[in-house]
PDB file of N, CA and C in Angstrom:
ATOM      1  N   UNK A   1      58.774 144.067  51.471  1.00  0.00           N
ATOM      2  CA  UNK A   1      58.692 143.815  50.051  1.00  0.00           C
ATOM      3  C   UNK A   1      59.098 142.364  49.801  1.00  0.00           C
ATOM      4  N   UNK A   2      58.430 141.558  48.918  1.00  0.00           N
ATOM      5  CA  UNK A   2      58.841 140.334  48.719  1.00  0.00           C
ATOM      6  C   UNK A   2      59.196 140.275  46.798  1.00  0.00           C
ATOM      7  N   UNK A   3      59.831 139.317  46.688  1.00  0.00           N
ATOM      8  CA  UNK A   3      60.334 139.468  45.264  1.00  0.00           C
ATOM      9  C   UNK A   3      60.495 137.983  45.419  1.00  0.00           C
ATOM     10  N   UNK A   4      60.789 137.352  44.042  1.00  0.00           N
ATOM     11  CA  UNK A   4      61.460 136.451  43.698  1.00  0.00           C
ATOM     12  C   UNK A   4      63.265 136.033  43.328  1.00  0.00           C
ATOM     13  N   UNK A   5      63.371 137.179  43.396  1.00  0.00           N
ATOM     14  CA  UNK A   5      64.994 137.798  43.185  1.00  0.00           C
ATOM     15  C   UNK A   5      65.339 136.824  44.220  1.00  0.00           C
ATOM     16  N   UNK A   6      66.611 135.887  44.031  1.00  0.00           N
ATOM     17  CA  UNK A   6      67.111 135.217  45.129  1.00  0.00           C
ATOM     18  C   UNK A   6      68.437 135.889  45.115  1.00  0.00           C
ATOM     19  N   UNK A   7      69.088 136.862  44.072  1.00  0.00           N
ATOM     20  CA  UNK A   7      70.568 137.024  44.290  1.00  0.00           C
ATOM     21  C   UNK A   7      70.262 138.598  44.878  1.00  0.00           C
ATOM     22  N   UNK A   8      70.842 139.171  45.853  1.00  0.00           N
ATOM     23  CA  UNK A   8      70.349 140.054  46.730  1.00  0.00           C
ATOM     24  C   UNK A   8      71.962 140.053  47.242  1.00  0.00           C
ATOM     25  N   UNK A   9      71.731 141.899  46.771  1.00  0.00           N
ATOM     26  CA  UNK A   9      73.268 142.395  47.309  1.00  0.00           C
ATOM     27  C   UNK A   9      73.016 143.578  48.640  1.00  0.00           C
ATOM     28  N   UNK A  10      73.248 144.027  49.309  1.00  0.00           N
ATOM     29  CA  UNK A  10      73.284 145.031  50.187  1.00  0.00           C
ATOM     30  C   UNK A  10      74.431 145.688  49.881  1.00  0.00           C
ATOM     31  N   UNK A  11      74.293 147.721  49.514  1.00  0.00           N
ATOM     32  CA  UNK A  11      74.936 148.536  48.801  1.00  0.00           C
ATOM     33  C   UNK A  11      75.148 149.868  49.212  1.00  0.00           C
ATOM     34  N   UNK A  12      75.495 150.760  48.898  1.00  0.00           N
ATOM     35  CA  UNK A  12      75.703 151.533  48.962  1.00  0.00           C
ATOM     36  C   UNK A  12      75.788 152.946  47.890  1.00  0.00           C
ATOM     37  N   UNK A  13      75.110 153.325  47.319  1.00  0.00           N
ATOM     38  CA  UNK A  13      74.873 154.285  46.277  1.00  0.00           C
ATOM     39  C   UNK A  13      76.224 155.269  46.001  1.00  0.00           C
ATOM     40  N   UNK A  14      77.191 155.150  45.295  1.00  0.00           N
ATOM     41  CA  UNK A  14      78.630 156.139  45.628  1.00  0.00           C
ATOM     42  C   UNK A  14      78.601 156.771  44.542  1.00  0.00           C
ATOM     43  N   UNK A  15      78.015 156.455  43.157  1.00  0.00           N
ATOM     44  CA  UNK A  15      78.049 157.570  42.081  1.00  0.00           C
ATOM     45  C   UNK A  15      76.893 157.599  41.661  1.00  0.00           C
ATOM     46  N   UNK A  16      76.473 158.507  40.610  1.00  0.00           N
ATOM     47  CA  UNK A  16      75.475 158.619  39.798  1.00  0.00           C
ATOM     48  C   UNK A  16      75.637 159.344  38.489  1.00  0.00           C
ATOM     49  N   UNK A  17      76.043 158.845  37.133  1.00  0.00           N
ATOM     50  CA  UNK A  17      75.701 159.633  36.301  1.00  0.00           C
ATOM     51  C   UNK A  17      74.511 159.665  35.168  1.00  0.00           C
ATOM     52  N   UNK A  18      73.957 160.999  35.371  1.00  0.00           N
ATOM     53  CA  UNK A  18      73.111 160.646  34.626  1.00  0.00           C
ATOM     54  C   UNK A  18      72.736 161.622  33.375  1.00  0.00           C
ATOM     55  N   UNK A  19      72.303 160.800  31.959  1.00  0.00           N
ATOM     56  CA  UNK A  19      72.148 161.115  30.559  1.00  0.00           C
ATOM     57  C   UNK A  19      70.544 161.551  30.689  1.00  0.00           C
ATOM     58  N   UNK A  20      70.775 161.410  29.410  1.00  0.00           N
ATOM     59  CA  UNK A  20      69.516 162.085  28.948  1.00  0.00           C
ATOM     60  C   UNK A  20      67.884 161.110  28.997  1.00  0.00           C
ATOM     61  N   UNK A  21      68.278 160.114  28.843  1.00  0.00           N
ATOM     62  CA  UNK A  21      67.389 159.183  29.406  1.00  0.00           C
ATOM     63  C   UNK A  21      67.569 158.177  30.050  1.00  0.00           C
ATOM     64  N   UNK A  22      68.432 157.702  30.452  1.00  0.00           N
ATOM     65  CA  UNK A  22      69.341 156.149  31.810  1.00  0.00           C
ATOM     66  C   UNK A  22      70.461 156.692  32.416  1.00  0.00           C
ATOM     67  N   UNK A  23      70.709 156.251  33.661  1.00  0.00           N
ATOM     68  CA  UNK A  23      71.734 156.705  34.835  1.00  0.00           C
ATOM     69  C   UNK A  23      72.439 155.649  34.934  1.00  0.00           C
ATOM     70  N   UNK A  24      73.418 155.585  35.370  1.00  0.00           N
ATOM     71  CA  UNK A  24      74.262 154.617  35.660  1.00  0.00           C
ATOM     72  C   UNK A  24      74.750 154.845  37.125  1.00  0.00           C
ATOM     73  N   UNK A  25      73.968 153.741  37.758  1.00  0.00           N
ATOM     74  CA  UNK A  25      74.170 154.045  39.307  1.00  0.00           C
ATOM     75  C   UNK A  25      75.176 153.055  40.102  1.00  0.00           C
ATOM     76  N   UNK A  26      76.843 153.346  40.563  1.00  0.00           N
ATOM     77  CA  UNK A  26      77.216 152.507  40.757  1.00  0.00           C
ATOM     78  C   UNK A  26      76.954 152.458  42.505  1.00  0.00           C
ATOM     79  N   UNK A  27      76.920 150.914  42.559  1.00  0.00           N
ATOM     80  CA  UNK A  27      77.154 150.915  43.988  1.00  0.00           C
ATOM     81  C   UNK A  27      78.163 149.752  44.652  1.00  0.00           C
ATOM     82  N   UNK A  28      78.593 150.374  45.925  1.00  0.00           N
ATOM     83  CA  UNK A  28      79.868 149.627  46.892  1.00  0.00           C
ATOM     84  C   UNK A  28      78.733 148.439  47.663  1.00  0.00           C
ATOM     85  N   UNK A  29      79.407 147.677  47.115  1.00  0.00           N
ATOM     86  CA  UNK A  29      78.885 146.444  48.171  1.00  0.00           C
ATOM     87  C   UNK A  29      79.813 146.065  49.021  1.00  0.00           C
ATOM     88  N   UNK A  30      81.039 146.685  49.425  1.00  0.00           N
ATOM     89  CA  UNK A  30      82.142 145.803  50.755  1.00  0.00           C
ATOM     90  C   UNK A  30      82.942 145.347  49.788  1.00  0.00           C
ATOM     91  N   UNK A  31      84.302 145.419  50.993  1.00  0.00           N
ATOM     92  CA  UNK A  31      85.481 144.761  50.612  1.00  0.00           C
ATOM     93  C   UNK A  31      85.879 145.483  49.224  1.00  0.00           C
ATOM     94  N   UNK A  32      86.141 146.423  48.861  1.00  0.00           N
ATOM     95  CA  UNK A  32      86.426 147.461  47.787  1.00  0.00           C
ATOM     96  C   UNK A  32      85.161 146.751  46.451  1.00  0.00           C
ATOM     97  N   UNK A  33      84.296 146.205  46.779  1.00  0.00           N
ATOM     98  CA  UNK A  33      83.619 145.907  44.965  1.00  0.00           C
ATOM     99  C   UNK A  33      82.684 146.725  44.518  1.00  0.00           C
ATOM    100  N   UNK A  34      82.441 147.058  43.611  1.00  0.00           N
ATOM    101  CA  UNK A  34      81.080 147.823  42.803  1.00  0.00           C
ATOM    102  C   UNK A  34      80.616 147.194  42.402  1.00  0.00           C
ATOM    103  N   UNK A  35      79.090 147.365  41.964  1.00  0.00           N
ATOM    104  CA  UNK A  35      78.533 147.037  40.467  1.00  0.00           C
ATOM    105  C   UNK A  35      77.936 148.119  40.225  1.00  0.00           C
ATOM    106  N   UNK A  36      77.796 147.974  38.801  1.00  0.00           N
ATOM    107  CA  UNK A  36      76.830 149.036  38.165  1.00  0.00           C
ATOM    108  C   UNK A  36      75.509 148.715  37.804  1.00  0.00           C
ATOM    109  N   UNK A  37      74.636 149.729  37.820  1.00  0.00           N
ATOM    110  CA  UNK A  37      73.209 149.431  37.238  1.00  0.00           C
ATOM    111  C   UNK A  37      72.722 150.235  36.445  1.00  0.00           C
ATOM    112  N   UNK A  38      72.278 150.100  35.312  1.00  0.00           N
ATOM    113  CA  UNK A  38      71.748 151.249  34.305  1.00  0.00           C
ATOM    114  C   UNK A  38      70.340 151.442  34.482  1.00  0.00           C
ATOM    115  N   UNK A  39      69.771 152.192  34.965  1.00  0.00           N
ATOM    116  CA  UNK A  39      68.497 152.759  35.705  1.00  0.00           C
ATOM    117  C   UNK A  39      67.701 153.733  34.604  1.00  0.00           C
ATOM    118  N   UNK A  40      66.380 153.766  34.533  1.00  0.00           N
ATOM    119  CA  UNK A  40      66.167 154.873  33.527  1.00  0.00           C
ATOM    120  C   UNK A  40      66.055 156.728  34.559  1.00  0.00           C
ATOM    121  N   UNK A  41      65.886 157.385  33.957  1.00  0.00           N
ATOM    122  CA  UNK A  41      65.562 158.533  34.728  1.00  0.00           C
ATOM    123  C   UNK A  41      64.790 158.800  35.645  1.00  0.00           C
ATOM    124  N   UNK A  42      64.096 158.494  34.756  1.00  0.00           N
ATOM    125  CA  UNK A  42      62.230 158.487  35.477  1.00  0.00           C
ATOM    126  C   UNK A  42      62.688 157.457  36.737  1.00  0.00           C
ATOM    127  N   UNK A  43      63.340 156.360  36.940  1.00  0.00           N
ATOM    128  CA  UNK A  43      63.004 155.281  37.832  1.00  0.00           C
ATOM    129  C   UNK A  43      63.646 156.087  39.085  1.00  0.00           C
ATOM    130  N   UNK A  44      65.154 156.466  38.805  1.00  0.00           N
ATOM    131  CA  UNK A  44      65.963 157.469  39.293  1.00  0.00           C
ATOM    132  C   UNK A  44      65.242 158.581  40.094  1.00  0.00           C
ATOM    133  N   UNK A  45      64.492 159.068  39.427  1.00  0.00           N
ATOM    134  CA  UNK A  45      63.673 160.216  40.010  1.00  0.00           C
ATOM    135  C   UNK A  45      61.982 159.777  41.137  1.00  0.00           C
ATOM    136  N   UNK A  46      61.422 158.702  40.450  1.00  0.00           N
ATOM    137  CA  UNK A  46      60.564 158.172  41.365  1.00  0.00           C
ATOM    138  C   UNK A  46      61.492 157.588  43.140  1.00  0.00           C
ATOM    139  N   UNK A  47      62.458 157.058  42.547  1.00  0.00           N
ATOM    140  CA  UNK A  47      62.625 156.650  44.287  1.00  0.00           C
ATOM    141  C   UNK A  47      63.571 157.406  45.267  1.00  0.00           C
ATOM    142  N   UNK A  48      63.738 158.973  44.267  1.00  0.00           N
ATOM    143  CA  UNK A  48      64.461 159.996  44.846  1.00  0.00           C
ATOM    144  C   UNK A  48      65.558 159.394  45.163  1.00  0.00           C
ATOM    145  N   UNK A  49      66.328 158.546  44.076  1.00  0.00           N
ATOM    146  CA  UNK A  49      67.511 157.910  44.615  1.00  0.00           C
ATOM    147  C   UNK A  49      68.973 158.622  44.386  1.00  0.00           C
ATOM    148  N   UNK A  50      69.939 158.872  45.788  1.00  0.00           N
ATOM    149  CA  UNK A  50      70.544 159.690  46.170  1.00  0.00           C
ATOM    150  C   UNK A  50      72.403 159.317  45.938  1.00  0.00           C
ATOM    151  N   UNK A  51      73.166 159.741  46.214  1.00  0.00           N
ATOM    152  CA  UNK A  51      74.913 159.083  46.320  1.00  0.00           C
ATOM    153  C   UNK A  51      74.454 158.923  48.061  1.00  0.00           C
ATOM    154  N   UNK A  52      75.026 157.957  48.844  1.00  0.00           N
ATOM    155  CA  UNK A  52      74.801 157.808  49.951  1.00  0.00           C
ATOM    156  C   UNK A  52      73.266 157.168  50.625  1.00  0.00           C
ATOM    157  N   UNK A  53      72.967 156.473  49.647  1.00  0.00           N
ATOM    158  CA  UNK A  53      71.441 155.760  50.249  1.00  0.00           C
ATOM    159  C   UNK A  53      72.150 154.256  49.936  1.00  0.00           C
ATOM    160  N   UNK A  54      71.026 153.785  50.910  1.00  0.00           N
ATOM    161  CA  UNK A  54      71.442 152.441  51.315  1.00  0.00           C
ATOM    162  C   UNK A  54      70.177 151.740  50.088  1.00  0.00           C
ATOM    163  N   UNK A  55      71.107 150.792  49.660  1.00  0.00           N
ATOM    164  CA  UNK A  55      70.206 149.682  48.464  1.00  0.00           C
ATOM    165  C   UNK A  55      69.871 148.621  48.721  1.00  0.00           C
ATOM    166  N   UNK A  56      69.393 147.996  47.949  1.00  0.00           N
ATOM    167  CA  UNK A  56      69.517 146.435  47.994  1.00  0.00           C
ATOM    168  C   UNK A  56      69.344 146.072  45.948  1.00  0.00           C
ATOM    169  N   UNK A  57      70.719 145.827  45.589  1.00  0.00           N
ATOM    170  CA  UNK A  57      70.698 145.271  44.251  1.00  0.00           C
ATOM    171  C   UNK A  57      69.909 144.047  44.097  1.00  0.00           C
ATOM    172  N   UNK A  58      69.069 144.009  43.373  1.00  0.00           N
ATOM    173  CA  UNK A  58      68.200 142.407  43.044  1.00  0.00           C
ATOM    174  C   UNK A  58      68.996 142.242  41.847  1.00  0.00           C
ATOM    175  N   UNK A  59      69.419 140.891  41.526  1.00  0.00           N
ATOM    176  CA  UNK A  59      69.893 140.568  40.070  1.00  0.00           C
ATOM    177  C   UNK A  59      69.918 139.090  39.676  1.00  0.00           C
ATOM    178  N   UNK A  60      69.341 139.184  38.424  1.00  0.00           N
ATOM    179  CA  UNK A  60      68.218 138.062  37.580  1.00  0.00           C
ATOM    180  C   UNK A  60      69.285 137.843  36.619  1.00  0.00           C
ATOM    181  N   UNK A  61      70.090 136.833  36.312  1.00  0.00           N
ATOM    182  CA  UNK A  61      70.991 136.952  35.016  1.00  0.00           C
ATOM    183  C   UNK A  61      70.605 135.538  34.434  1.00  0.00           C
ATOM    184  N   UNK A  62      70.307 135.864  33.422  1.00  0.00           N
ATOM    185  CA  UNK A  62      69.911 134.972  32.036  1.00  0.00           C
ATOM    186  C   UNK A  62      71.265 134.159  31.663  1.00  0.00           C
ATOM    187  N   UNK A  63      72.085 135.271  31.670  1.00  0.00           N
ATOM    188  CA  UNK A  63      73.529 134.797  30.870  1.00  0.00           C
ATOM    189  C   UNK A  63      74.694 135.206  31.478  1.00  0.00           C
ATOM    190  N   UNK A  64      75.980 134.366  32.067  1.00  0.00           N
ATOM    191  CA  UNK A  64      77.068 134.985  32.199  1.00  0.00           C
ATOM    192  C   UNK A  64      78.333 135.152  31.403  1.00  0.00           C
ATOM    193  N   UNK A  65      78.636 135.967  30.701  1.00  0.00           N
ATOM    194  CA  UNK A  65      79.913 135.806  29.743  1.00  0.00           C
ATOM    195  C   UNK A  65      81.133 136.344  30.607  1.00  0.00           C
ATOM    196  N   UNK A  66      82.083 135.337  29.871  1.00  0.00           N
ATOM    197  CA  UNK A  66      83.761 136.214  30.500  1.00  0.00           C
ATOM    198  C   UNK A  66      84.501 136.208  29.311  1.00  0.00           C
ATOM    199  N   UNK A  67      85.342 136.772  29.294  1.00  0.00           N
ATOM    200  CA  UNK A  67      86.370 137.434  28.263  1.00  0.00           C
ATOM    201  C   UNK A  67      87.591 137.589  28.773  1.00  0.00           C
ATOM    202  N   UNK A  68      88.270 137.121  27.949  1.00  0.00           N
ATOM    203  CA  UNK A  68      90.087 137.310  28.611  1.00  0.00           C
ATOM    204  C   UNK A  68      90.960 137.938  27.743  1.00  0.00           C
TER     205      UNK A  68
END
């Protein structure tokens, strides 16, 4: 698969909850960190995505905010 995505995480799928229409899929990337991803259902369900599958996070950020 090729993408344009240059920020590329390698993961680990450890939760999943999911609503009525978006999941929130967190995953372990090493060294204790997460991120989260809000996924729709449908996307969830097309790639039969599991707790314990191996990922690869792509992430495109427009904007970074911090807050203290």
């Amino acid at each position: 698969m090729k993408t344009s995505f240059r920020n590329q995480l390698k993961g680990t799928v450890k939760e999943i909850t999911k609503g009525q229409a978006v999941c929130v899929v967190k995953v372990d990337i090493g060294d204790g960190k997460k991120l989260s991803s809000i996924i729709t259902v449908d996307a969830l369900e097309d790639m039969d995505l599991k707790e314990g599958d191996e990922v690869l996070l792509l992430i495109k950020a427009t904007a970074v905010a911090i807050a203290k």
